[in-house]
N, C-alpha and C. Protein backbone atom coordinates (compact mmCIF):
# COMPACT_ATOMS: atom_id res chain seq x y z
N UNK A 1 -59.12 128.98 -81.33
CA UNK A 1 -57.88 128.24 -81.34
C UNK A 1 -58.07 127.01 -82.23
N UNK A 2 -57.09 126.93 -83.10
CA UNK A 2 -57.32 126.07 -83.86
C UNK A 2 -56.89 124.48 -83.41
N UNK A 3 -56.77 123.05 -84.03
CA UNK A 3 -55.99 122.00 -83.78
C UNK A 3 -54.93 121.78 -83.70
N UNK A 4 -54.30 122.31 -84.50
CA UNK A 4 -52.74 122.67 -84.51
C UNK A 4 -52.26 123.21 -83.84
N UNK A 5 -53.15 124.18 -82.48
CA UNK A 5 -52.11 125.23 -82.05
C UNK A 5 -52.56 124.47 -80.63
N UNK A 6 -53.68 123.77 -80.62
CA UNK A 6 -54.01 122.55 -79.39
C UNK A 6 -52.98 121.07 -79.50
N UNK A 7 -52.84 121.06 -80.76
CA UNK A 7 -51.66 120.24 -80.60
C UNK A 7 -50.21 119.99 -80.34
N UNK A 8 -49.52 121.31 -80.66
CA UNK A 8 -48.14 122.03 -80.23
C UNK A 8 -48.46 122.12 -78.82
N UNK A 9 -49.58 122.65 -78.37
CA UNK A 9 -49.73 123.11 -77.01
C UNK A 9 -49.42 121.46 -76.14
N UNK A 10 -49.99 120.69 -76.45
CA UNK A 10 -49.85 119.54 -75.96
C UNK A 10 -48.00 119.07 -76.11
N UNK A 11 -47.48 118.99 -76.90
CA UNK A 11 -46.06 119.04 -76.86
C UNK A 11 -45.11 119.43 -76.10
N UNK A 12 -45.45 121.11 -76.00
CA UNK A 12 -44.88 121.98 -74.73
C UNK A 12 -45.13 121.63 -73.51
N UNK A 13 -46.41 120.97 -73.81
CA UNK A 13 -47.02 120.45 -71.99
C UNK A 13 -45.92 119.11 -71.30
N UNK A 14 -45.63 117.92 -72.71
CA UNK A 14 -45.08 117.08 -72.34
C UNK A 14 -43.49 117.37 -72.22
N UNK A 15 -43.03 118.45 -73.04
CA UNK A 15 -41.61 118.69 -72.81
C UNK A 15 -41.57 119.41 -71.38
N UNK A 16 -42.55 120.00 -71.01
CA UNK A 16 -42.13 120.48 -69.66
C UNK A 16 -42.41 119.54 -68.90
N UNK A 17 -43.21 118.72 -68.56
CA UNK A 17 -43.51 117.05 -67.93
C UNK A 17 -42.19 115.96 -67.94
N UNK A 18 -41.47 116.24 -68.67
CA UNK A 18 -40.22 115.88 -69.17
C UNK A 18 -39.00 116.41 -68.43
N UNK A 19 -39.20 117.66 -68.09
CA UNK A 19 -38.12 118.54 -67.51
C UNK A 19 -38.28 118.64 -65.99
N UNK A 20 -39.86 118.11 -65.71
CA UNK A 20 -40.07 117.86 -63.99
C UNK A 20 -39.43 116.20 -63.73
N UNK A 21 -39.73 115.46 -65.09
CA UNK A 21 -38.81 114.27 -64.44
C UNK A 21 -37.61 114.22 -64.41
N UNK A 22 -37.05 114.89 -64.90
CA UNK A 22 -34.93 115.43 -64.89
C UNK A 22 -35.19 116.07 -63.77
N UNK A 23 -35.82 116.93 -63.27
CA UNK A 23 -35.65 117.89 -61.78
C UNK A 23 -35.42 116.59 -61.02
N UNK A 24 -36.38 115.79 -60.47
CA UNK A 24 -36.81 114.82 -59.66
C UNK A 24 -35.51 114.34 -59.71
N UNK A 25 -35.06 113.57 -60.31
CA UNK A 25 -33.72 112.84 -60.90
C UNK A 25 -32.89 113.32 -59.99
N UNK A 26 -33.08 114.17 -59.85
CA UNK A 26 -31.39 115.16 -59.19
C UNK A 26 -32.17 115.47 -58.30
N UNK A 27 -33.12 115.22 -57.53
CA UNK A 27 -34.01 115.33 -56.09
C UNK A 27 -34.40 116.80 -56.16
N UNK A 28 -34.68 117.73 -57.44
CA UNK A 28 -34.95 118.84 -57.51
C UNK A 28 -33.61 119.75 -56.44
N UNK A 29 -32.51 119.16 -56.52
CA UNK A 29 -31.41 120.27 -56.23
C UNK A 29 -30.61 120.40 -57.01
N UNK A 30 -30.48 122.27 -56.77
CA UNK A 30 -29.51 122.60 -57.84
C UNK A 30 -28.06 121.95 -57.49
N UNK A 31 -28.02 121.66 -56.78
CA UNK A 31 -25.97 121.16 -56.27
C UNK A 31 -26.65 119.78 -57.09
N UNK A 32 -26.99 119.11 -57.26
CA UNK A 32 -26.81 117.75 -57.84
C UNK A 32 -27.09 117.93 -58.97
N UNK A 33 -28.07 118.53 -59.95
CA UNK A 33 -28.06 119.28 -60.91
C UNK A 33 -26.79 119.93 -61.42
N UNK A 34 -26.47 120.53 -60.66
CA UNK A 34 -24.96 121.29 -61.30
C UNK A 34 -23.67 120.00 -61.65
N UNK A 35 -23.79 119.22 -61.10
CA UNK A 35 -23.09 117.83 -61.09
C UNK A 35 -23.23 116.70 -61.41
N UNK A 36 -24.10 117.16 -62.46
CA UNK A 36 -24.55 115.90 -63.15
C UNK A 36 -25.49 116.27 -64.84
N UNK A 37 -24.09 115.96 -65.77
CA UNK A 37 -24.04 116.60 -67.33
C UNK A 37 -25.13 115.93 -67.23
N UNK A 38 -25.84 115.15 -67.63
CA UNK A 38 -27.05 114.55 -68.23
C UNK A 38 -28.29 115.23 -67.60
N UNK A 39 -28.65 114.83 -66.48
CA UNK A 39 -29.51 116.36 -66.28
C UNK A 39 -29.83 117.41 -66.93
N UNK A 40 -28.20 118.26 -66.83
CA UNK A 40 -28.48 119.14 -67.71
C UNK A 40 -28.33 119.10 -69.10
N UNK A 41 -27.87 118.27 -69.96
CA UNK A 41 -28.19 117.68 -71.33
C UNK A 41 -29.59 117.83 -71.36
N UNK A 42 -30.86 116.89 -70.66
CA UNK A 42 -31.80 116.69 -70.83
C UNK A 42 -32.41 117.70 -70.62
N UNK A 43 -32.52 118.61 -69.60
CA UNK A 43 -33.14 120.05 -69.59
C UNK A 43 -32.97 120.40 -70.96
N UNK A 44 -31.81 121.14 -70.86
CA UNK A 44 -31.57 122.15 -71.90
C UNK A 44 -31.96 121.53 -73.32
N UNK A 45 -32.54 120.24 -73.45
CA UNK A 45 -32.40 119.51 -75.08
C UNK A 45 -33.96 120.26 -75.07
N UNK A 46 -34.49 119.78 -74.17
CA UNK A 46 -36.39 120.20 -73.83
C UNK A 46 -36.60 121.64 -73.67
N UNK A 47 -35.60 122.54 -73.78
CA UNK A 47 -35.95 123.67 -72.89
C UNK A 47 -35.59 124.45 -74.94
N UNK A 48 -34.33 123.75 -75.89
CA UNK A 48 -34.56 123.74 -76.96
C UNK A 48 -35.67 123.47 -77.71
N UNK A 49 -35.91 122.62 -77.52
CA UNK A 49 -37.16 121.79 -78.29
C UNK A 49 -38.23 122.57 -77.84
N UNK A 50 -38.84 123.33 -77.06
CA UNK A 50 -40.10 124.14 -76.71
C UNK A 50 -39.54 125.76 -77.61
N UNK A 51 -38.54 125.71 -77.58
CA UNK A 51 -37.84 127.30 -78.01
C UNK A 51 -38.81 127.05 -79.49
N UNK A 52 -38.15 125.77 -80.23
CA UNK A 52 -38.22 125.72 -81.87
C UNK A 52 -39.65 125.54 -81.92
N UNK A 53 -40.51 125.11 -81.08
CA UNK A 53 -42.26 124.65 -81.31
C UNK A 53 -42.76 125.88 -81.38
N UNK A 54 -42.24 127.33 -80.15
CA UNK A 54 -43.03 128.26 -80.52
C UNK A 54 -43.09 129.14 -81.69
N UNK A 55 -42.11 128.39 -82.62
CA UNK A 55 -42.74 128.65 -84.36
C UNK A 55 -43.68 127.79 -85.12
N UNK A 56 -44.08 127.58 -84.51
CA UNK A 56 -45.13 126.41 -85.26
C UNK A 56 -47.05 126.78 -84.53
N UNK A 57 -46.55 127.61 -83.31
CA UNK A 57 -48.19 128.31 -83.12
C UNK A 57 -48.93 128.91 -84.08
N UNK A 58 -49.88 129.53 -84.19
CA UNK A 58 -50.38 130.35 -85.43
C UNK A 58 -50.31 131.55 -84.54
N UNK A 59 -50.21 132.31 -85.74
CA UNK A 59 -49.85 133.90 -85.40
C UNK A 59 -51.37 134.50 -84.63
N UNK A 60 -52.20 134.03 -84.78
CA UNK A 60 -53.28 134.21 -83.94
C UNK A 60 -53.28 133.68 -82.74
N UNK A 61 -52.88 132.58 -82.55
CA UNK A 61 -52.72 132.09 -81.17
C UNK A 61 -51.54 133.00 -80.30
N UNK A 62 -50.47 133.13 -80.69
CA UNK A 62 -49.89 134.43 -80.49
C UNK A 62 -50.33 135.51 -79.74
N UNK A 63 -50.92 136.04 -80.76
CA UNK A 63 -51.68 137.52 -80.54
C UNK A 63 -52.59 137.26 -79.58
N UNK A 64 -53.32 135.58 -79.21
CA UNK A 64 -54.46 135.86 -78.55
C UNK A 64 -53.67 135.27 -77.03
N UNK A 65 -52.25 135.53 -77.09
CA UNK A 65 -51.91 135.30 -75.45
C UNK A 65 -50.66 135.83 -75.35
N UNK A 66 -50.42 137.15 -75.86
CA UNK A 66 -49.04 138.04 -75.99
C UNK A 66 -48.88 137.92 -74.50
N UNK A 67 -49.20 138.14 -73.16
CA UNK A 67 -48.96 138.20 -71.63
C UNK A 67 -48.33 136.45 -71.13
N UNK A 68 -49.43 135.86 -71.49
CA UNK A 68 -49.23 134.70 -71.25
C UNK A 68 -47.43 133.93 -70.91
N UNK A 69 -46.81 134.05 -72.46
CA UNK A 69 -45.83 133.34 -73.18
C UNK A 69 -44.61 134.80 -73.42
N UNK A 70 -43.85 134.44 -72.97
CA UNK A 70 -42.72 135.63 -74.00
C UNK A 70 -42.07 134.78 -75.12
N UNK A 71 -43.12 135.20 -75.87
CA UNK A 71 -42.76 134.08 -77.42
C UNK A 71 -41.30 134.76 -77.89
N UNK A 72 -40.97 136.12 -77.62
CA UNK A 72 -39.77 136.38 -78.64
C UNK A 72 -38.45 135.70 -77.48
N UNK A 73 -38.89 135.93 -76.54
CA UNK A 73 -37.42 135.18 -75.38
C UNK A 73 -37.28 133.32 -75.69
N UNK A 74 -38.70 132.97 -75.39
CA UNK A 74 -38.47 131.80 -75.61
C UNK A 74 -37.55 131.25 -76.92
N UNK A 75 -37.81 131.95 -77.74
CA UNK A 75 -37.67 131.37 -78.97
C UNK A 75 -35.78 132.02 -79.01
N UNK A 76 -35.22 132.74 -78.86
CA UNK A 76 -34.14 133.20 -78.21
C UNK A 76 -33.59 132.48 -77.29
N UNK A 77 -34.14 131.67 -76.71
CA UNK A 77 -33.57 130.65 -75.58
C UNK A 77 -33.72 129.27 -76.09
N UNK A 78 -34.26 129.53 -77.46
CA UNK A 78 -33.76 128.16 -78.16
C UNK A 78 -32.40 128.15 -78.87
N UNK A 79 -32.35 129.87 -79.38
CA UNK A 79 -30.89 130.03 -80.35
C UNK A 79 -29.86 129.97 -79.13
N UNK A 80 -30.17 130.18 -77.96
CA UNK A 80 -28.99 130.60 -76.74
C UNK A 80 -28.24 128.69 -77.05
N UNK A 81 -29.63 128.30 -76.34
CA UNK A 81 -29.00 126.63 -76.49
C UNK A 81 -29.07 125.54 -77.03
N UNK A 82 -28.74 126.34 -78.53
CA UNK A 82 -28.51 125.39 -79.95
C UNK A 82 -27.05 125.83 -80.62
N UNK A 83 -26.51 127.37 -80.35
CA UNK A 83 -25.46 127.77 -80.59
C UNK A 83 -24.64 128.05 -79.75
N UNK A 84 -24.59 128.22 -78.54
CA UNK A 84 -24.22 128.68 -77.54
C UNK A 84 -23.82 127.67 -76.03
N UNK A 85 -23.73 126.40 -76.55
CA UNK A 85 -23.92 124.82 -75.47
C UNK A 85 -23.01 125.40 -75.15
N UNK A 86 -21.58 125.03 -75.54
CA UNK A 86 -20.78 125.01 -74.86
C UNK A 86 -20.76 126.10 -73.64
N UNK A 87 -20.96 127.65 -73.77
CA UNK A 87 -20.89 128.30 -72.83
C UNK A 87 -22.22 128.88 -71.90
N UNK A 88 -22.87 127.64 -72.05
CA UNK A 88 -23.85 128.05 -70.88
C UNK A 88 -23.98 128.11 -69.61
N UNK A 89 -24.45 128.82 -68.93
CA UNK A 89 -24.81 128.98 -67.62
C UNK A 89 -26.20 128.63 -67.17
N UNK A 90 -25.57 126.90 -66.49
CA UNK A 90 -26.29 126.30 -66.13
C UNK A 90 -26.80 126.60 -65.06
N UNK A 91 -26.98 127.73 -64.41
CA UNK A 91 -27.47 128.53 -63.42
C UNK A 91 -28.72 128.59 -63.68
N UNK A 92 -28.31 129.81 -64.72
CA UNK A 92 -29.29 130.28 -65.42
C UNK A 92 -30.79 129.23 -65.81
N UNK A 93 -30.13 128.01 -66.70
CA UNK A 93 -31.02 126.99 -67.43
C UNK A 93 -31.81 126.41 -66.32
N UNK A 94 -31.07 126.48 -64.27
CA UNK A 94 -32.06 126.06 -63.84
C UNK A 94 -32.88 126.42 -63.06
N UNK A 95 -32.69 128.27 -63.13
CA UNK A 95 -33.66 129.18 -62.76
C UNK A 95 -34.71 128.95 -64.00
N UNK A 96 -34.52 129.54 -65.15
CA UNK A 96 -36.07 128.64 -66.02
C UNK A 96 -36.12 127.84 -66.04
N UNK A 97 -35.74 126.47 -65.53
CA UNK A 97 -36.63 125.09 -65.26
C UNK A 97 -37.74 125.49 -63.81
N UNK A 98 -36.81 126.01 -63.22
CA UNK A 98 -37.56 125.88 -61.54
C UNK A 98 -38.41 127.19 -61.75
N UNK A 99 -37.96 128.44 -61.62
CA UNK A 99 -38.90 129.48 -61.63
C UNK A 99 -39.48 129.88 -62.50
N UNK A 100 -39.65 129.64 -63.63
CA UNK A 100 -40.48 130.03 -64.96
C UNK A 100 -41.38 128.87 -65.47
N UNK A 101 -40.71 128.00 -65.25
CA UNK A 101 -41.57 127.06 -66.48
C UNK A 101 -42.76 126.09 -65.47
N UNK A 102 -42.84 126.26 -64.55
CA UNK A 102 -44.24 126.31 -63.62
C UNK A 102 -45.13 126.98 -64.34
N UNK A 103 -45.23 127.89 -64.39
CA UNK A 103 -46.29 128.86 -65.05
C UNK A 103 -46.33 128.65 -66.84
N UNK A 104 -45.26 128.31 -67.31
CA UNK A 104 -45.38 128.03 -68.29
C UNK A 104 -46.21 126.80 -68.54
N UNK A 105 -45.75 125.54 -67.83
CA UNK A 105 -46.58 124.40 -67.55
C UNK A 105 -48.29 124.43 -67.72
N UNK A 106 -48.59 125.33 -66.32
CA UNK A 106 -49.81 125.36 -66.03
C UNK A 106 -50.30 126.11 -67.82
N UNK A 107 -50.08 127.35 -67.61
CA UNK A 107 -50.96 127.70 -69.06
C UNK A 107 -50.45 126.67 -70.22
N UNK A 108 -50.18 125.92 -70.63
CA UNK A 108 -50.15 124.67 -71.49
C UNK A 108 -51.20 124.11 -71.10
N UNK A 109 -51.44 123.76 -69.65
CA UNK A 109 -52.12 122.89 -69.35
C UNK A 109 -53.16 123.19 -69.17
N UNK A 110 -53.81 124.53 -69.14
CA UNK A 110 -54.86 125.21 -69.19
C UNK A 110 -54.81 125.20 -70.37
N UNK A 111 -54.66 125.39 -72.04
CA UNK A 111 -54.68 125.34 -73.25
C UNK A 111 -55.58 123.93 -73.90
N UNK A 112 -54.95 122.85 -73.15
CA UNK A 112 -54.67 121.91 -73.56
C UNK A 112 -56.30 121.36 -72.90
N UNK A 113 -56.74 122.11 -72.29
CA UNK A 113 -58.31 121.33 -71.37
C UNK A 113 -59.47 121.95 -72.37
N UNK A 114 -58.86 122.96 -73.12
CA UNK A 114 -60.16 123.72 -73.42
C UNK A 114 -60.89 122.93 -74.72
């Protein structure tokens, strides 16, 4: 693994560190979450911003954690909410904050020790 792909990794780590302090914010419930635009502004800006970084891994780093990451969704869930704001389903945005991006977290954060 090269520096570059330890250093993106570190990015993803803090945008998701970022998206546990917007949970908190809204006491980690979805009813206050659902009711409150900025919240979800701030998710979804971070949940963009990790979409567009996983072009910037090296194609080896990639290959050396195809299970890990669903690099082609993620990166698809950056075009969802860069073109697509207006009609999102903020449901959706906070099932991957809460149930996905835990695990996403941790392997960042396992990346990021080695």
């Amino acid at each position: 693994m090269n520096s570059k792909d330890i250093n993106v990794a570190r990015h993803m780590l803090a945008h998701c560190e970022r998206i546990e302090r917007y949970l908190s914010r809204c006491n980690n419930s979805l009813e206050e979450f659902m009711n409150d635009e900025l919240i979800q502004d701030g998710v979804t800006m971070q949940l963009l911003a990790m979409g567009e970084l996983t072009t910037h891994f090296s194609d080896e780093f990639k290959a050396e954690y195809p299970e890990e990451i669903d690099w082609r969704n993620f990166k698809q869930l950056r075009n969802v909410c860069a073109h697509r704001y207006g009609t999102l389903d903020f449901k959706i945005i906070w099932d991957i904050a809460t149930l996905e991006l835990p695990q996403v977290r941790s392997f960042f954060d396992s990346v990021t020790r080695q």
